[in-house]
PDB file of N, CA and C in Angstrom:
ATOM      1  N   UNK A   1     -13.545  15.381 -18.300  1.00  0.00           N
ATOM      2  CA  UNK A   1     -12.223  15.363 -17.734  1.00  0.00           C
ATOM      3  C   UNK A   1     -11.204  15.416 -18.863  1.00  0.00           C
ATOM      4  N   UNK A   2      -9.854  16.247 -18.847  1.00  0.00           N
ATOM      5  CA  UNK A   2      -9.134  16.230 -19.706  1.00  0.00           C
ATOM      6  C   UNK A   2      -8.559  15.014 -19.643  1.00  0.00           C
ATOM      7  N   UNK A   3      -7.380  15.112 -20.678  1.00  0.00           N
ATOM      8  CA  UNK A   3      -6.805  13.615 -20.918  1.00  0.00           C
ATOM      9  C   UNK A   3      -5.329  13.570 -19.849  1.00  0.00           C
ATOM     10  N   UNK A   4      -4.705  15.040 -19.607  1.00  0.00           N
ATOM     11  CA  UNK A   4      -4.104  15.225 -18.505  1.00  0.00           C
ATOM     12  C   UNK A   4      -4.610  14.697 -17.181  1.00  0.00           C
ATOM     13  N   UNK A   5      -5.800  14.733 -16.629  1.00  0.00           N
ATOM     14  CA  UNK A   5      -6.405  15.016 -15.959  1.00  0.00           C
ATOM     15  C   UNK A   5      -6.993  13.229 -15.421  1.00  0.00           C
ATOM     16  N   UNK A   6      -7.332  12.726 -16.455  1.00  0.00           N
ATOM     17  CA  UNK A   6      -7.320  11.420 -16.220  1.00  0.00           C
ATOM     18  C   UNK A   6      -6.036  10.657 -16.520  1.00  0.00           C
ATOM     19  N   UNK A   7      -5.035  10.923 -16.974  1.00  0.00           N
ATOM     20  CA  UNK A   7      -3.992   9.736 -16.660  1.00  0.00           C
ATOM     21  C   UNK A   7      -3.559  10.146 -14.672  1.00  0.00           C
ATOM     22  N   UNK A   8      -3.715  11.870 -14.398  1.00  0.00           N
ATOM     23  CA  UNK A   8      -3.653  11.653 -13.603  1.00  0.00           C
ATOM     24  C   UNK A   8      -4.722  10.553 -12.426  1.00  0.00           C
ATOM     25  N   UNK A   9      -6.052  10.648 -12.925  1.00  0.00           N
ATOM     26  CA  UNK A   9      -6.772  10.149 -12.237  1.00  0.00           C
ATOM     27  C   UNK A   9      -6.073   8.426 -12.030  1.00  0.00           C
ATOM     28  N   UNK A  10      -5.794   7.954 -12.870  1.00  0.00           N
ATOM     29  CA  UNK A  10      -5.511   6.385 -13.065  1.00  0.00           C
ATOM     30  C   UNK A  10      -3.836   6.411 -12.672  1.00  0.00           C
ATOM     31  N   UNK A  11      -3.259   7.209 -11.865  1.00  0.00           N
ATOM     32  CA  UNK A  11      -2.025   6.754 -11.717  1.00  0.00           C
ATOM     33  C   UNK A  11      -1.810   6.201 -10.370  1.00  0.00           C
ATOM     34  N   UNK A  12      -1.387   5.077 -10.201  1.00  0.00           N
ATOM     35  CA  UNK A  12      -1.032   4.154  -8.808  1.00  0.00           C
ATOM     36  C   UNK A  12       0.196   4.450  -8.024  1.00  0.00           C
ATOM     37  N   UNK A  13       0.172   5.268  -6.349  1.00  0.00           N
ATOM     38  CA  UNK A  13       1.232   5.737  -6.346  1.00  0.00           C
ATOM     39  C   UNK A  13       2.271   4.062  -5.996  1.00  0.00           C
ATOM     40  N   UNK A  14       3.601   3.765  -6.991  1.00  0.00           N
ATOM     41  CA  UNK A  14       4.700   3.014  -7.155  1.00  0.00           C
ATOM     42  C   UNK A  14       5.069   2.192  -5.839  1.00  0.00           C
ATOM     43  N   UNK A  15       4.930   3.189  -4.493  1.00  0.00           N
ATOM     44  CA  UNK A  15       4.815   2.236  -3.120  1.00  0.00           C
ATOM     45  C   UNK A  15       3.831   1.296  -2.340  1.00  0.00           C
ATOM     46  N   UNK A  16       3.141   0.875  -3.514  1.00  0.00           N
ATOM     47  CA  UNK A  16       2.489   0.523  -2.984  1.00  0.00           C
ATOM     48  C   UNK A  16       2.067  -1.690  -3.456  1.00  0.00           C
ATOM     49  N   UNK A  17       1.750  -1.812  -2.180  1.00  0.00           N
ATOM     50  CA  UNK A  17       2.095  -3.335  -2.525  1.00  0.00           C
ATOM     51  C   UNK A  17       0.711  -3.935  -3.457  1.00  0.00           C
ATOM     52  N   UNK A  18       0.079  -5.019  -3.888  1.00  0.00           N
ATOM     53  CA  UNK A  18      -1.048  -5.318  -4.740  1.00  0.00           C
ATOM     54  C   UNK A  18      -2.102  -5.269  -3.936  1.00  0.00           C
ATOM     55  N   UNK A  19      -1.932  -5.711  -2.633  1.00  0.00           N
ATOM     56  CA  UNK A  19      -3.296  -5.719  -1.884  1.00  0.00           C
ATOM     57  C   UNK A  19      -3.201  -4.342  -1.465  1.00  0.00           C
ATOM     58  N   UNK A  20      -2.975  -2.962  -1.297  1.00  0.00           N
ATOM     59  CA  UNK A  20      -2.884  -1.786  -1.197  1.00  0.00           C
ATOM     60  C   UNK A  20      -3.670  -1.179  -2.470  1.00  0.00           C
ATOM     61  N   UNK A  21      -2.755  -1.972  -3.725  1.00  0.00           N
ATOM     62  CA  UNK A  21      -2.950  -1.033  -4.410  1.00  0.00           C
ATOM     63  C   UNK A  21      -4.644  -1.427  -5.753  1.00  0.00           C
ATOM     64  N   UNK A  22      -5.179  -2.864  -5.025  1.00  0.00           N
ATOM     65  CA  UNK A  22      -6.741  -3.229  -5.034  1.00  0.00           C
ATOM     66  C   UNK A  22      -7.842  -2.163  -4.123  1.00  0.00           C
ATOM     67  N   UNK A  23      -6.996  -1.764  -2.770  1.00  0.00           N
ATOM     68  CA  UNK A  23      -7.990  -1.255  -2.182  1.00  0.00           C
ATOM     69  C   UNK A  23      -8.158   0.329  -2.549  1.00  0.00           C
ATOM     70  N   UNK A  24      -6.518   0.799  -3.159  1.00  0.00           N
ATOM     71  CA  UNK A  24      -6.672   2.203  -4.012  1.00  0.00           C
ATOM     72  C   UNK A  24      -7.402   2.242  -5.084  1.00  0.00           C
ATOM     73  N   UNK A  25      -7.421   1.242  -5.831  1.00  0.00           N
ATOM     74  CA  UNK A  25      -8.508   1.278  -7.270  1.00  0.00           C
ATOM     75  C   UNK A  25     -10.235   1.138  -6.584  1.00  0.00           C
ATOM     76  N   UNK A  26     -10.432   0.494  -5.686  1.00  0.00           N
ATOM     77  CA  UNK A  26     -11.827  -0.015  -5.408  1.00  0.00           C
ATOM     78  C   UNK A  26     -11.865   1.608  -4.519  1.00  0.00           C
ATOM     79  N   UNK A  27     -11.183   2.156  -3.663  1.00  0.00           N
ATOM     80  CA  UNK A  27     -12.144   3.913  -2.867  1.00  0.00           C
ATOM     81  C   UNK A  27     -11.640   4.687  -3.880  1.00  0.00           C
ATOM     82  N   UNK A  28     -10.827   4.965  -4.936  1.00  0.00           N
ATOM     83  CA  UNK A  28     -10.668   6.302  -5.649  1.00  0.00           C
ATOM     84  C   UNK A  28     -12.150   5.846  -6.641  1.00  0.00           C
ATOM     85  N   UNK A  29     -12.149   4.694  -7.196  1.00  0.00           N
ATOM     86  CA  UNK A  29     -13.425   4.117  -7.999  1.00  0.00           C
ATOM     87  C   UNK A  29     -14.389   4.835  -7.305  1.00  0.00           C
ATOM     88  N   UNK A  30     -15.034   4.083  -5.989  1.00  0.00           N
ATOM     89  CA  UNK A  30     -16.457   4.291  -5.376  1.00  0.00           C
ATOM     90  C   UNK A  30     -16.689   5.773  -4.420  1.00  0.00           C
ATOM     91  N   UNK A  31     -15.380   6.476  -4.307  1.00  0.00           N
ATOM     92  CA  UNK A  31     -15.454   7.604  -3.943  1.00  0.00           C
ATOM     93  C   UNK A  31     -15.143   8.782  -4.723  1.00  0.00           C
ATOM     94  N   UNK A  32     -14.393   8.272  -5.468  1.00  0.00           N
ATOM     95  CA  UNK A  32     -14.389   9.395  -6.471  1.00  0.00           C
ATOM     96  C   UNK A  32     -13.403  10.458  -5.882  1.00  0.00           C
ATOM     97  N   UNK A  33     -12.298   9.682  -5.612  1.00  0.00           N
ATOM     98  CA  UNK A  33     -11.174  10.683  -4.938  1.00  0.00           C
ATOM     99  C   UNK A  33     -10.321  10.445  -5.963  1.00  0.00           C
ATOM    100  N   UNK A  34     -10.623  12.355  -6.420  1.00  0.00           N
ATOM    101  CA  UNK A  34     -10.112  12.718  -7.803  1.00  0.00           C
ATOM    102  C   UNK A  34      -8.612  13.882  -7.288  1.00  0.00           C
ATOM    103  N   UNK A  35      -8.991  14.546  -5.899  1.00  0.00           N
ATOM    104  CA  UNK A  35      -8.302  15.772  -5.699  1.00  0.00           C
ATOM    105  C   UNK A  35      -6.794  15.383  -5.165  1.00  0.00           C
ATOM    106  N   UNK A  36      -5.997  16.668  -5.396  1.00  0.00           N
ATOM    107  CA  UNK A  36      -4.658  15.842  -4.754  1.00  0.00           C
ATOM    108  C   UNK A  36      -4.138  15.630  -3.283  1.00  0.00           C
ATOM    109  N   UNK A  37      -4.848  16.167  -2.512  1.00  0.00           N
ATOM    110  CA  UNK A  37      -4.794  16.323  -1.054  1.00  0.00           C
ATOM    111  C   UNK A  37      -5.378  14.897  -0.698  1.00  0.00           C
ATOM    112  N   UNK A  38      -6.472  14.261  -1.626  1.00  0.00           N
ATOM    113  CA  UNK A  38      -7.897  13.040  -0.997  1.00  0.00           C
ATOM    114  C   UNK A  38      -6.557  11.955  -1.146  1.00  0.00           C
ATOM    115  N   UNK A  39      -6.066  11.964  -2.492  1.00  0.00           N
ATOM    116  CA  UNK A  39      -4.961  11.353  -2.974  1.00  0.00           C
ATOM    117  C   UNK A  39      -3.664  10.730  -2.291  1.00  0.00           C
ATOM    118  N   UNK A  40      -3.590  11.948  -1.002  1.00  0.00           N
ATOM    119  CA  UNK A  40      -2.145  11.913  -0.414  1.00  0.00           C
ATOM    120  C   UNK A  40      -2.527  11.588   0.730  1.00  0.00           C
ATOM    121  N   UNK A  41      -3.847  11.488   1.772  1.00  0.00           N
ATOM    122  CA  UNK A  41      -4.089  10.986   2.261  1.00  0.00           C
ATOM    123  C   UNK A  41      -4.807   9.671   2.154  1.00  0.00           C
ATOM    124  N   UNK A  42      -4.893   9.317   0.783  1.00  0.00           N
ATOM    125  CA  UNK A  42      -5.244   8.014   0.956  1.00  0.00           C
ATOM    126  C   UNK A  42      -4.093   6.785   0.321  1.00  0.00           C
ATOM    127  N   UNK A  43      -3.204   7.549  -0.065  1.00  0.00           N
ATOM    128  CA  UNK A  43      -1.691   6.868  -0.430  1.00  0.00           C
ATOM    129  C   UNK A  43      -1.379   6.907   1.237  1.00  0.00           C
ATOM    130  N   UNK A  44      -1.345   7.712   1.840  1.00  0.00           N
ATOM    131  CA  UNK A  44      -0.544   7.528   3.319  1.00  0.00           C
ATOM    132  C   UNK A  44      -1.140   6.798   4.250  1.00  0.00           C
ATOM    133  N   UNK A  45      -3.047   6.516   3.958  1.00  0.00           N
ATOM    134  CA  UNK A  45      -2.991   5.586   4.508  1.00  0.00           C
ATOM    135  C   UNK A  45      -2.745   4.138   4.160  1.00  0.00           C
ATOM    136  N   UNK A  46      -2.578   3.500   3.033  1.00  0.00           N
ATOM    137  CA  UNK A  46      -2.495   2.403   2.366  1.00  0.00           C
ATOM    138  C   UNK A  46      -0.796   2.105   2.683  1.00  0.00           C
ATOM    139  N   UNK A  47      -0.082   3.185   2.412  1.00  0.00           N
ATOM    140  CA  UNK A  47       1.610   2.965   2.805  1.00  0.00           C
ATOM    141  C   UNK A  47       1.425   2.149   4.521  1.00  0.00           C
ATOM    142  N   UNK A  48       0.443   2.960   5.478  1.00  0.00           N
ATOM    143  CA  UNK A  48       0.250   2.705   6.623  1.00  0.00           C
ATOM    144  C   UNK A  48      -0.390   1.150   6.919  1.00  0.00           C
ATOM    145  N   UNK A  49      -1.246   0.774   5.804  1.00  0.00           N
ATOM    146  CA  UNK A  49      -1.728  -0.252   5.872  1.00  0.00           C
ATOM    147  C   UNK A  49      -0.812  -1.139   5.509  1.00  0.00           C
ATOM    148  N   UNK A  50       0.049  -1.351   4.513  1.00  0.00           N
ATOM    149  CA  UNK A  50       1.153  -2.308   4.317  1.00  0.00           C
ATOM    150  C   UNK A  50       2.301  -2.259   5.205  1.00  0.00           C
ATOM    151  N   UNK A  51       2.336  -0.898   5.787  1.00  0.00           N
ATOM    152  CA  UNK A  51       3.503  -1.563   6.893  1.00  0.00           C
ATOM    153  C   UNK A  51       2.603  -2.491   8.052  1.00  0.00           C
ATOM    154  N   UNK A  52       1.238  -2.263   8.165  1.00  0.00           N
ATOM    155  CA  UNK A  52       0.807  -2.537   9.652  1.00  0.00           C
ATOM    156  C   UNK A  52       0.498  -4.323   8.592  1.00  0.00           C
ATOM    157  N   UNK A  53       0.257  -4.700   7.617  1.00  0.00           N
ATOM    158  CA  UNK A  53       0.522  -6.407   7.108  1.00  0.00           C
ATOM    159  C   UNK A  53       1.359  -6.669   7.178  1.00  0.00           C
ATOM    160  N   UNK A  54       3.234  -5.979   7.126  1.00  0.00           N
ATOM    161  CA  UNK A  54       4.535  -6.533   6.901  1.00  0.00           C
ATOM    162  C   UNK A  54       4.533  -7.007   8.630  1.00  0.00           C
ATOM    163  N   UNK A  55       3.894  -6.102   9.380  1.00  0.00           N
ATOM    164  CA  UNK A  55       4.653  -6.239  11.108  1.00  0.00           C
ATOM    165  C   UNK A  55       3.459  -7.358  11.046  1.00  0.00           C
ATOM    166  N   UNK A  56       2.233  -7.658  11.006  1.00  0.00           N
ATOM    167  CA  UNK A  56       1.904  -8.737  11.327  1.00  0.00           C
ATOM    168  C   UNK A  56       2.395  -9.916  10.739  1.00  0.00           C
ATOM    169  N   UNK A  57       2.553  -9.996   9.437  1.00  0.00           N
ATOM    170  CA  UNK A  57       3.173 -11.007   8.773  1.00  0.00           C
ATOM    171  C   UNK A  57       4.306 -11.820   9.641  1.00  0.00           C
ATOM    172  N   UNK A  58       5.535 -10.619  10.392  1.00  0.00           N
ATOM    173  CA  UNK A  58       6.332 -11.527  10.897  1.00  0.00           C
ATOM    174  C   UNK A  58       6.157 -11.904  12.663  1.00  0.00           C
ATOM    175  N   UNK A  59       5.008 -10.849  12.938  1.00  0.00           N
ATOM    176  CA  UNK A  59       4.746 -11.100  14.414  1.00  0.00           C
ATOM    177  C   UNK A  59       4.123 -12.911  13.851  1.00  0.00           C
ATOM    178  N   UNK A  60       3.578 -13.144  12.975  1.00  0.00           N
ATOM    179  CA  UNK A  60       2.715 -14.439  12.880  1.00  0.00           C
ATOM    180  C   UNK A  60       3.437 -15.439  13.211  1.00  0.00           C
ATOM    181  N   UNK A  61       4.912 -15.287  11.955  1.00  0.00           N
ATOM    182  CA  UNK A  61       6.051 -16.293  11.676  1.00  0.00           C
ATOM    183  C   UNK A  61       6.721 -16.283  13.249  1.00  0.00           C
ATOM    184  N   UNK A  62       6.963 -15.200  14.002  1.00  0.00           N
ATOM    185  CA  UNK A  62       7.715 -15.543  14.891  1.00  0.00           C
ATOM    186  C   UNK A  62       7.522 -15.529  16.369  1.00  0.00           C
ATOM    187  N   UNK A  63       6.011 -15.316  16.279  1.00  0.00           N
ATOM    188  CA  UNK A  63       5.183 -15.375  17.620  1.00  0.00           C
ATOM    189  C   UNK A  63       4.963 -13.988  18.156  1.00  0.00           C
ATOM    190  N   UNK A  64       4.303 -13.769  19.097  1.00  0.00           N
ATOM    191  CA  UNK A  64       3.770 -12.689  19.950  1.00  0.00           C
ATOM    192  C   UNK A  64       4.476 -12.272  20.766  1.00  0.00           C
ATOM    193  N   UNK A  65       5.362 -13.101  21.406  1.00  0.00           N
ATOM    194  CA  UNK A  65       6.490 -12.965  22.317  1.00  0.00           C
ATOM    195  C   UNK A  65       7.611 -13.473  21.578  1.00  0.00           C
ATOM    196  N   UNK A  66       8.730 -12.628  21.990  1.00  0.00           N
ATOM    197  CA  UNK A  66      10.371 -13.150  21.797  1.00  0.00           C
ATOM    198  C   UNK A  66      10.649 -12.872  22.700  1.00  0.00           C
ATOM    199  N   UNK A  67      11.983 -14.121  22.946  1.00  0.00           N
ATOM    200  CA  UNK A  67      12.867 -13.606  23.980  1.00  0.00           C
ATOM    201  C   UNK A  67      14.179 -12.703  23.745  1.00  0.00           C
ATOM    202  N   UNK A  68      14.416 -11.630  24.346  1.00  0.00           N
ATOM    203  CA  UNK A  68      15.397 -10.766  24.690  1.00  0.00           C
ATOM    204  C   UNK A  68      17.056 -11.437  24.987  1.00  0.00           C
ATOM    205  N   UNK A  69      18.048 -10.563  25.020  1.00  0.00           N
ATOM    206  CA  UNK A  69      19.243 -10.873  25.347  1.00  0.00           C
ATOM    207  C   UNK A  69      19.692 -11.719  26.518  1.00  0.00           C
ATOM    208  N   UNK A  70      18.437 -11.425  27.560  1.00  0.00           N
ATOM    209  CA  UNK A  70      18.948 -12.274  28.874  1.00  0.00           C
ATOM    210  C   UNK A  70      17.612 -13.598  28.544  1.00  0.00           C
ATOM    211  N   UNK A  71      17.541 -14.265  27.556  1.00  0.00           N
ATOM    212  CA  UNK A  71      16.538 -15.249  27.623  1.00  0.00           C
ATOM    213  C   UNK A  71      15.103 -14.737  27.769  1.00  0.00           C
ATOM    214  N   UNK A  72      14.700 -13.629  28.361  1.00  0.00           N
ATOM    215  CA  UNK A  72      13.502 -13.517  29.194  1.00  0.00           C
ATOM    216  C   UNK A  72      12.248 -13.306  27.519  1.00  0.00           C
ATOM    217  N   UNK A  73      11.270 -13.543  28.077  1.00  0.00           N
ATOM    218  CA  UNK A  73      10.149 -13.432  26.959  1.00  0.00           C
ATOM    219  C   UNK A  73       9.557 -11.988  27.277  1.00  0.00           C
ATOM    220  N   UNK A  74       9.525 -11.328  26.079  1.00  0.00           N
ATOM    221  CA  UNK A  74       9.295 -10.024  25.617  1.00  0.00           C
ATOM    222  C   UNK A  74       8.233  -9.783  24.866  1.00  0.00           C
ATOM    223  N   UNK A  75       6.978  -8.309  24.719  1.00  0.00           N
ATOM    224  CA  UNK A  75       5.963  -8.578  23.236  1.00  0.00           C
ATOM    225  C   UNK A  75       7.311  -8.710  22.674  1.00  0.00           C
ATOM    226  N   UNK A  76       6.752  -8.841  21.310  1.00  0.00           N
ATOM    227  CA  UNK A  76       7.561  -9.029  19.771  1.00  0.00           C
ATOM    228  C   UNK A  76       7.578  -7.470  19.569  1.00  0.00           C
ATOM    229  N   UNK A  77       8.439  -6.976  19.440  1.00  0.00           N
ATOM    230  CA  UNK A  77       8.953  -5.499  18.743  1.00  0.00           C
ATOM    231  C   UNK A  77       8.081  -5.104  17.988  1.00  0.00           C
ATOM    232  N   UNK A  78       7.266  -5.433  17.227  1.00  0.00           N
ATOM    233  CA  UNK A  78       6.586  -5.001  15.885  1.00  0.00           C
ATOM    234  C   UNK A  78       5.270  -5.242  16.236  1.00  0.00           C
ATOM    235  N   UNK A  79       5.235  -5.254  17.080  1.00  0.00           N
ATOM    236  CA  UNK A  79       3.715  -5.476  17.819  1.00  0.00           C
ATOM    237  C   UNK A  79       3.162  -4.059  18.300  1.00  0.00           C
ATOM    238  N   UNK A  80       4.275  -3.145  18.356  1.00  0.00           N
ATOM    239  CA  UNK A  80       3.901  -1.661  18.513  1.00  0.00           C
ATOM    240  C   UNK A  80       3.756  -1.008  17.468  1.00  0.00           C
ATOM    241  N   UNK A  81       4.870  -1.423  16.253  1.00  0.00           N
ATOM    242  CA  UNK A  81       4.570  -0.417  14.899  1.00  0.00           C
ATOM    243  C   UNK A  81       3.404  -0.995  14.232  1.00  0.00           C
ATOM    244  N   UNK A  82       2.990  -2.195  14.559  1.00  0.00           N
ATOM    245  CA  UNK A  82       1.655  -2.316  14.263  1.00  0.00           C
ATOM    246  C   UNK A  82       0.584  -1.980  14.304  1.00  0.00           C
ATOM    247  N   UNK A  83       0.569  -1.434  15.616  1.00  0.00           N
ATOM    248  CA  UNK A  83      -0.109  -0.987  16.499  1.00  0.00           C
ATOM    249  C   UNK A  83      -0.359   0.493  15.845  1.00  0.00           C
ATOM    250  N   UNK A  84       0.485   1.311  16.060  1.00  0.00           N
ATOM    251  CA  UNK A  84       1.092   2.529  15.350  1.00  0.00           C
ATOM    252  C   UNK A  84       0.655   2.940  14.075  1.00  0.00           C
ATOM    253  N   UNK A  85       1.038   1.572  12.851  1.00  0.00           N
ATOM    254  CA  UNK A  85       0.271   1.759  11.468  1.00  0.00           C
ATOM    255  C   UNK A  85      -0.950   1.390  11.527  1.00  0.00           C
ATOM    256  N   UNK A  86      -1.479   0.570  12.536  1.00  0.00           N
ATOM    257  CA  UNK A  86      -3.156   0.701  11.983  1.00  0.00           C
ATOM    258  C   UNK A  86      -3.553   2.343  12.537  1.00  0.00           C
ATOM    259  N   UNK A  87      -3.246   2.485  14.099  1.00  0.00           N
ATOM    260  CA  UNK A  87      -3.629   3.911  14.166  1.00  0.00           C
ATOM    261  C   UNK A  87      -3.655   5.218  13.259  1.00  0.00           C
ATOM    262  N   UNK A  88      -2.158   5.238  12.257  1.00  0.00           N
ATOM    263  CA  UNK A  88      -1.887   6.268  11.357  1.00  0.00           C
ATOM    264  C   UNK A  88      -2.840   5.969   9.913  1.00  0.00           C
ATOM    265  N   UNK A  89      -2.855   4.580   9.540  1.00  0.00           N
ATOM    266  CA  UNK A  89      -3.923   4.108   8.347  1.00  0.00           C
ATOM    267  C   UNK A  89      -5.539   4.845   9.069  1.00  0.00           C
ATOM    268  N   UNK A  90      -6.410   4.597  10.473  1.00  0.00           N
ATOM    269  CA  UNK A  90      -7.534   4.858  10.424  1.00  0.00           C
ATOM    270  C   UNK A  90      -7.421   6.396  10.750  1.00  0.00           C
ATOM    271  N   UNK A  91      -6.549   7.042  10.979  1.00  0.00           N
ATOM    272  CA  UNK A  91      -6.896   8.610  10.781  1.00  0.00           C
ATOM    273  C   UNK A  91      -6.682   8.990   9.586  1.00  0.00           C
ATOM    274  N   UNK A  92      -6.167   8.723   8.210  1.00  0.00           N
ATOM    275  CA  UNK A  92      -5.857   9.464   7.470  1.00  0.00           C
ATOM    276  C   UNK A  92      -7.122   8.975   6.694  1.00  0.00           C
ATOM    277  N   UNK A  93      -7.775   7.647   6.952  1.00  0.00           N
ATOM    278  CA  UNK A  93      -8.778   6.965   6.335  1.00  0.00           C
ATOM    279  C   UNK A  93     -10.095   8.461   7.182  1.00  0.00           C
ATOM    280  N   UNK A  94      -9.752   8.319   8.418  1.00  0.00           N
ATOM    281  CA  UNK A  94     -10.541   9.770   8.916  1.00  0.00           C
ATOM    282  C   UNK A  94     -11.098  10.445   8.446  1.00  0.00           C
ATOM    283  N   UNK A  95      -9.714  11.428   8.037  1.00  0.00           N
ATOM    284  CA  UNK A  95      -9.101  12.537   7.244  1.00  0.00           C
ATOM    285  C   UNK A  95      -9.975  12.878   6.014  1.00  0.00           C
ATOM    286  N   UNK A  96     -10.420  11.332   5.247  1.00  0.00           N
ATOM    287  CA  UNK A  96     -11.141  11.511   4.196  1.00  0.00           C
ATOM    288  C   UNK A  96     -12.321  11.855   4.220  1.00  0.00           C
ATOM    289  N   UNK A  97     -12.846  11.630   5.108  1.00  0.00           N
ATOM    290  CA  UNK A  97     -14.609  11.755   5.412  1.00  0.00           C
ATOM    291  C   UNK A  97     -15.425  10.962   4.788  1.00  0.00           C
ATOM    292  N   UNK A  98     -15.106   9.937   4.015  1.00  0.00           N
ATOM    293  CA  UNK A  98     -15.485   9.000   3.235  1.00  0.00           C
ATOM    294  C   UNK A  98     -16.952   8.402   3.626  1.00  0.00           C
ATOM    295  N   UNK A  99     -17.646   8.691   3.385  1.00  0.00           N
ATOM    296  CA  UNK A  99     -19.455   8.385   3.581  1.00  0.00           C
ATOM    297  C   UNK A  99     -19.444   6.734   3.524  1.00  0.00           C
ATOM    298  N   UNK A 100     -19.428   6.371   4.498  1.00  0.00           N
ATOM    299  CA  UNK A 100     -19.752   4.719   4.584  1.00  0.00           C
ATOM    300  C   UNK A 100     -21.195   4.522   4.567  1.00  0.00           C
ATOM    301  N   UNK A 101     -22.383   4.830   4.958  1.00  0.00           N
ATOM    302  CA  UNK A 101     -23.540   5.076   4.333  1.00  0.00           C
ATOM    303  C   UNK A 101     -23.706   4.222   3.140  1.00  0.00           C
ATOM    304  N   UNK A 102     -24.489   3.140   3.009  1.00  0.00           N
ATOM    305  CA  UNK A 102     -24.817   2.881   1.679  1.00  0.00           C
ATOM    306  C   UNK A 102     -26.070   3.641   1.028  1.00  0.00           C
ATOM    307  N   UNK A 103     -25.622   3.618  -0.545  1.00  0.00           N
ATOM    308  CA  UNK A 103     -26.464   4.478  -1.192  1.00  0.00           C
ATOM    309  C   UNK A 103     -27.987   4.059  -1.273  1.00  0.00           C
ATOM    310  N   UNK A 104     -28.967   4.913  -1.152  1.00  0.00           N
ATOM    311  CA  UNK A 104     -30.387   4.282  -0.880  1.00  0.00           C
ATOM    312  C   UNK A 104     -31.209   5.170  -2.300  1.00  0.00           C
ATOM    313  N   UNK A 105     -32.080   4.509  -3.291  1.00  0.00           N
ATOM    314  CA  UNK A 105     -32.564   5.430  -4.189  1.00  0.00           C
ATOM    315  C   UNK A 105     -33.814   6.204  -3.581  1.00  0.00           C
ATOM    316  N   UNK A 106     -34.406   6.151  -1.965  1.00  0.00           N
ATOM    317  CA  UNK A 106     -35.663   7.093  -1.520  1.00  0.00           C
ATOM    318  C   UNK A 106     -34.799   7.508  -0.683  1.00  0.00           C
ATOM    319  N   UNK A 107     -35.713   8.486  -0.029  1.00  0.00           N
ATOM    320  CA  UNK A 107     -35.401   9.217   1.202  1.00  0.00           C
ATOM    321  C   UNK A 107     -35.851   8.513   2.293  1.00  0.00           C
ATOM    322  N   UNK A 108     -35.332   9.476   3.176  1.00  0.00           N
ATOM    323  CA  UNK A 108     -35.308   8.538   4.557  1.00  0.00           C
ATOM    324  C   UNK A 108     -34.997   7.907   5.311  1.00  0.00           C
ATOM    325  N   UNK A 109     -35.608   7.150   6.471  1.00  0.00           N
ATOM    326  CA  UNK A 109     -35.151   6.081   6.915  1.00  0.00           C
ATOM    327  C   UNK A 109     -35.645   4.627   5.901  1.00  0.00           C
ATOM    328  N   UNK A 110     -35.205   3.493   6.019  1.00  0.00           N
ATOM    329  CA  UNK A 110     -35.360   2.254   5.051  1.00  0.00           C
ATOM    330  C   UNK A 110     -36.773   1.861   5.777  1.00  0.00           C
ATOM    331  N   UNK A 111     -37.210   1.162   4.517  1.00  0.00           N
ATOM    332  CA  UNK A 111     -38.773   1.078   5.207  1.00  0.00           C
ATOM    333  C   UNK A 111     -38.626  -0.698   6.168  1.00  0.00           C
ATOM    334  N   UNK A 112     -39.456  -0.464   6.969  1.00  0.00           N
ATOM    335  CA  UNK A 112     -39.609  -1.364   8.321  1.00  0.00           C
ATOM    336  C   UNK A 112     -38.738  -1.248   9.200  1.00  0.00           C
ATOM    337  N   UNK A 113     -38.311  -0.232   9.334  1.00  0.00           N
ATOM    338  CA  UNK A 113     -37.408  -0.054  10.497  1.00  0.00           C
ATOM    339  C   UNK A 113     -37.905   0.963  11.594  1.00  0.00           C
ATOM    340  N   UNK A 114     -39.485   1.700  11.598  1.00  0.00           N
ATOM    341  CA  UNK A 114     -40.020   2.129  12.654  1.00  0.00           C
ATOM    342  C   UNK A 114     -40.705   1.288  13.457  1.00  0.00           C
ATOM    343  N   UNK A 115     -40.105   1.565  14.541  1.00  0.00           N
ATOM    344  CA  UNK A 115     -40.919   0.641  16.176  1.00  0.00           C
ATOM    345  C   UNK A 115     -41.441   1.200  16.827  1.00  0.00           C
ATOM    346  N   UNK A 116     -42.187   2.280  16.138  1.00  0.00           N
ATOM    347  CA  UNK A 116     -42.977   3.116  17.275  1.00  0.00           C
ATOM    348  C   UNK A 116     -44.316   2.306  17.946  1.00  0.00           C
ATOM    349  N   UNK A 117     -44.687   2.711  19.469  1.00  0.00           N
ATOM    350  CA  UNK A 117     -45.807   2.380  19.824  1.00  0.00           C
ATOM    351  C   UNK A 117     -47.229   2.369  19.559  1.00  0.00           C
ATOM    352  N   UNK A 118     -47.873   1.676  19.691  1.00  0.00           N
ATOM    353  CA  UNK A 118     -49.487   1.886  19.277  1.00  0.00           C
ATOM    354  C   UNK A 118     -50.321   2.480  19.794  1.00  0.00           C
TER     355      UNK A 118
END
């Protein structure tokens, strides 16, 4: 890899909060999302993931329900963009195709896991 090439690899995109930007170092690490497209969808989902912690954070502080202008109890407003950013975080997480599969050094299926009959 050039030396261009890796500062790009190691650059953290700036919006992003510490617990975002742990989970960008740990999948560009173990996936090896080097390209700039893997990059921009996985910055958009992490942006997605810190808004969907900010709306829970204050749904926590201020309950599940609020009440509205006429007194009456309402969801909490941010209970939808929550809703919203986890949806937009697990498609772009999608998007990646990211092999959740853990790595196995044989082929196959793992041994003791056939139940065939006798």
């Amino acid at each position: 890899m050039k030396n261009s090439e890796t500062a790009k690899s190691d650059t953290l995109p700036a919006t992003l909060t510490d617990e975002a930007a742990s989970w960008w170092a740990k999948l560009v690490d173990e996936y090896a999302i080097d390209d700039d497209a893997g990059r921009l969808l996985l910055q958009t989902a992490l942006e997605a993931f810190d808004l969907m912690r900010t709306c829970q954070q204050s749904v926590r502080e201020d309950g599940a329900k609020v009440k509205d202008r006429f007194g009456q109890f309402k969801a909490h407003p941010l209970l939808a963009t929550e809703r919203d950013a986890r949806s937009q975080m697990l498609a772009a997480l999608k998007q990646l195709n990211l092999d959740i599969e853990p790595l196995r050094d044989s082929r196959g299926r793992p041994p003791g896991t056939f139940r065939g009959g006798a």
